[in-house]
C-alpha atoms as a PDB file:
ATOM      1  CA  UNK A   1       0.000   0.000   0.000  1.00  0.00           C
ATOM      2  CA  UNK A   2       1.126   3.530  -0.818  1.00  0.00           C
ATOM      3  CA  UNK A   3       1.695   5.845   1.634  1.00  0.00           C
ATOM      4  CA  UNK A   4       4.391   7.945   0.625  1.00  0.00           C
ATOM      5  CA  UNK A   5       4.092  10.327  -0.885  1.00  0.00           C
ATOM      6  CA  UNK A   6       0.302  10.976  -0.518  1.00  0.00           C
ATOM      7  CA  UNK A   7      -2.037   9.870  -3.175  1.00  0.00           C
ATOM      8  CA  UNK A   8      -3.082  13.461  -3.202  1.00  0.00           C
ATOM      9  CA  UNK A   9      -0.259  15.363  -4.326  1.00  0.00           C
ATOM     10  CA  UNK A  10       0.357  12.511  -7.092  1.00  0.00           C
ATOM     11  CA  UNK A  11      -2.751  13.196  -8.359  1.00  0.00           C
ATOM     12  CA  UNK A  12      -1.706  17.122  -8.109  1.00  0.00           C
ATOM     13  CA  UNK A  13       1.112  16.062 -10.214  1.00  0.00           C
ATOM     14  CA  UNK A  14      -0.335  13.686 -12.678  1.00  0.00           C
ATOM     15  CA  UNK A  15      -3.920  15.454 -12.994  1.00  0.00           C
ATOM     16  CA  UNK A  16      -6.402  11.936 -12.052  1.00  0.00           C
ATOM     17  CA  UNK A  17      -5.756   8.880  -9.987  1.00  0.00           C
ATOM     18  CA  UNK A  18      -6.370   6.758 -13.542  1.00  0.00           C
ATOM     19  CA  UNK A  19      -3.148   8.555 -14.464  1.00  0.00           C
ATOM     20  CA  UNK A  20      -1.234   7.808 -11.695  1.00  0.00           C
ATOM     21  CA  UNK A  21      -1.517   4.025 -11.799  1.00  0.00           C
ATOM     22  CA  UNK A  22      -0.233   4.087 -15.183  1.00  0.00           C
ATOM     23  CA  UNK A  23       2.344   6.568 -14.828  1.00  0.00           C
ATOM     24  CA  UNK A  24       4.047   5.092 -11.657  1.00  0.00           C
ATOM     25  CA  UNK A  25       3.398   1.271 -13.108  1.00  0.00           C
ATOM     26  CA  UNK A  26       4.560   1.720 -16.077  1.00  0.00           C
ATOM     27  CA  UNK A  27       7.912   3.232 -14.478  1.00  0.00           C
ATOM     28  CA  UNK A  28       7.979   0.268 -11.937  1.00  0.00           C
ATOM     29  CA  UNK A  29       7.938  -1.995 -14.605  1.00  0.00           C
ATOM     30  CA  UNK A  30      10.667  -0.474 -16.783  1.00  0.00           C
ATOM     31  CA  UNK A  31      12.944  -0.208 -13.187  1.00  0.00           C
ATOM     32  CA  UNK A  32      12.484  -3.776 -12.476  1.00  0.00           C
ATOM     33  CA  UNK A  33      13.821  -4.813 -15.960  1.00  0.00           C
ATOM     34  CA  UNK A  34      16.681  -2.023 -16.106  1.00  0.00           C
ATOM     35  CA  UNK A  35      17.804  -2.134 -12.109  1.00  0.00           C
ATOM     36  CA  UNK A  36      16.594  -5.608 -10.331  1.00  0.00           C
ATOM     37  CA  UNK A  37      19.316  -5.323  -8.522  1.00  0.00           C
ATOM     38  CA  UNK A  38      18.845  -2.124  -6.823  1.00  0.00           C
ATOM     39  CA  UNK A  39      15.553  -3.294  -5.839  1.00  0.00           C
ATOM     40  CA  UNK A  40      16.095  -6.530  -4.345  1.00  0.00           C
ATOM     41  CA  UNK A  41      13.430  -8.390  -6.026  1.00  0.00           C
ATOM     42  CA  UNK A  42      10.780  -6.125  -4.300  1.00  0.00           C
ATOM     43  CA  UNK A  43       7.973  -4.751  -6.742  1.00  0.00           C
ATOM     44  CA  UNK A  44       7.182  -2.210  -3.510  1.00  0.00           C
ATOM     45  CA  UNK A  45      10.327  -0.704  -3.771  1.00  0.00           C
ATOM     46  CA  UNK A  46      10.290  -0.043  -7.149  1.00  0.00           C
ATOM     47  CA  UNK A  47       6.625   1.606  -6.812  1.00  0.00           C
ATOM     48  CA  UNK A  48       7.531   3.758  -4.320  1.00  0.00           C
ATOM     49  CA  UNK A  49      10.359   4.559  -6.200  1.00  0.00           C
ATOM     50  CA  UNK A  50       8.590   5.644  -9.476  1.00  0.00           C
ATOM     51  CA  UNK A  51       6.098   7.384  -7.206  1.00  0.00           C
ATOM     52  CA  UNK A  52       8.514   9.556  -5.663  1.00  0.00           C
ATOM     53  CA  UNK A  53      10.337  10.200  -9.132  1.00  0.00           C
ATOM     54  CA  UNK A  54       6.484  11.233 -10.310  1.00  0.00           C
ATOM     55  CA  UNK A  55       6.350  14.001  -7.170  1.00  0.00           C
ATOM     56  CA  UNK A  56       9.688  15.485  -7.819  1.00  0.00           C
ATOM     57  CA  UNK A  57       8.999  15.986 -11.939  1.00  0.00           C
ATOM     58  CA  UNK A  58      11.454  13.582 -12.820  1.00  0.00           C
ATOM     59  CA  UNK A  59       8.806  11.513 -14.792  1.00  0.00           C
ATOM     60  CA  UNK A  60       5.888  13.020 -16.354  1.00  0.00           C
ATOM     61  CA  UNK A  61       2.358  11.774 -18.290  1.00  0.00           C
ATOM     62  CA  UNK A  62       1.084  12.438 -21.668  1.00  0.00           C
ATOM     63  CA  UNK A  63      -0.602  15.184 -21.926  1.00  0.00           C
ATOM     64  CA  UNK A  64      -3.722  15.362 -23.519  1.00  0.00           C
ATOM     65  CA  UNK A  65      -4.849  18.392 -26.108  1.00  0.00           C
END
């Protein structure tokens, strides 16, 4: 379960919860396959990684026009 950082200031960030999920999966899937070994074979880490990455900017959604 995600608690950090809050659900709400992803969703700031991404602009819906729908978004979120896909943004922060699809980033803790492509860690797992580029850095399993900085993540110790734990799918949590690599979530809470991507989320964080998602709060700071680092990664960012499509935007729609």
């Amino acid at each position: 379960m995600l608690f950090t950082p809050p659900i709400d200031l992803l969703v700031k960030q991404a602009g819906c919860r729908y978004a979120v999920a896909v943004i922060v999966g699809a980033r803790a899937k492509d860690l797992g396959n580029k850095i399993p070994a900085m993540l110790n074979g734990s799918a949590n880490l690599a979530i809470d990684y991507a989320a964080n990455e998602l709060l700071r900017g680092d990664i960012i959604g499509v935007q729609s026009k």
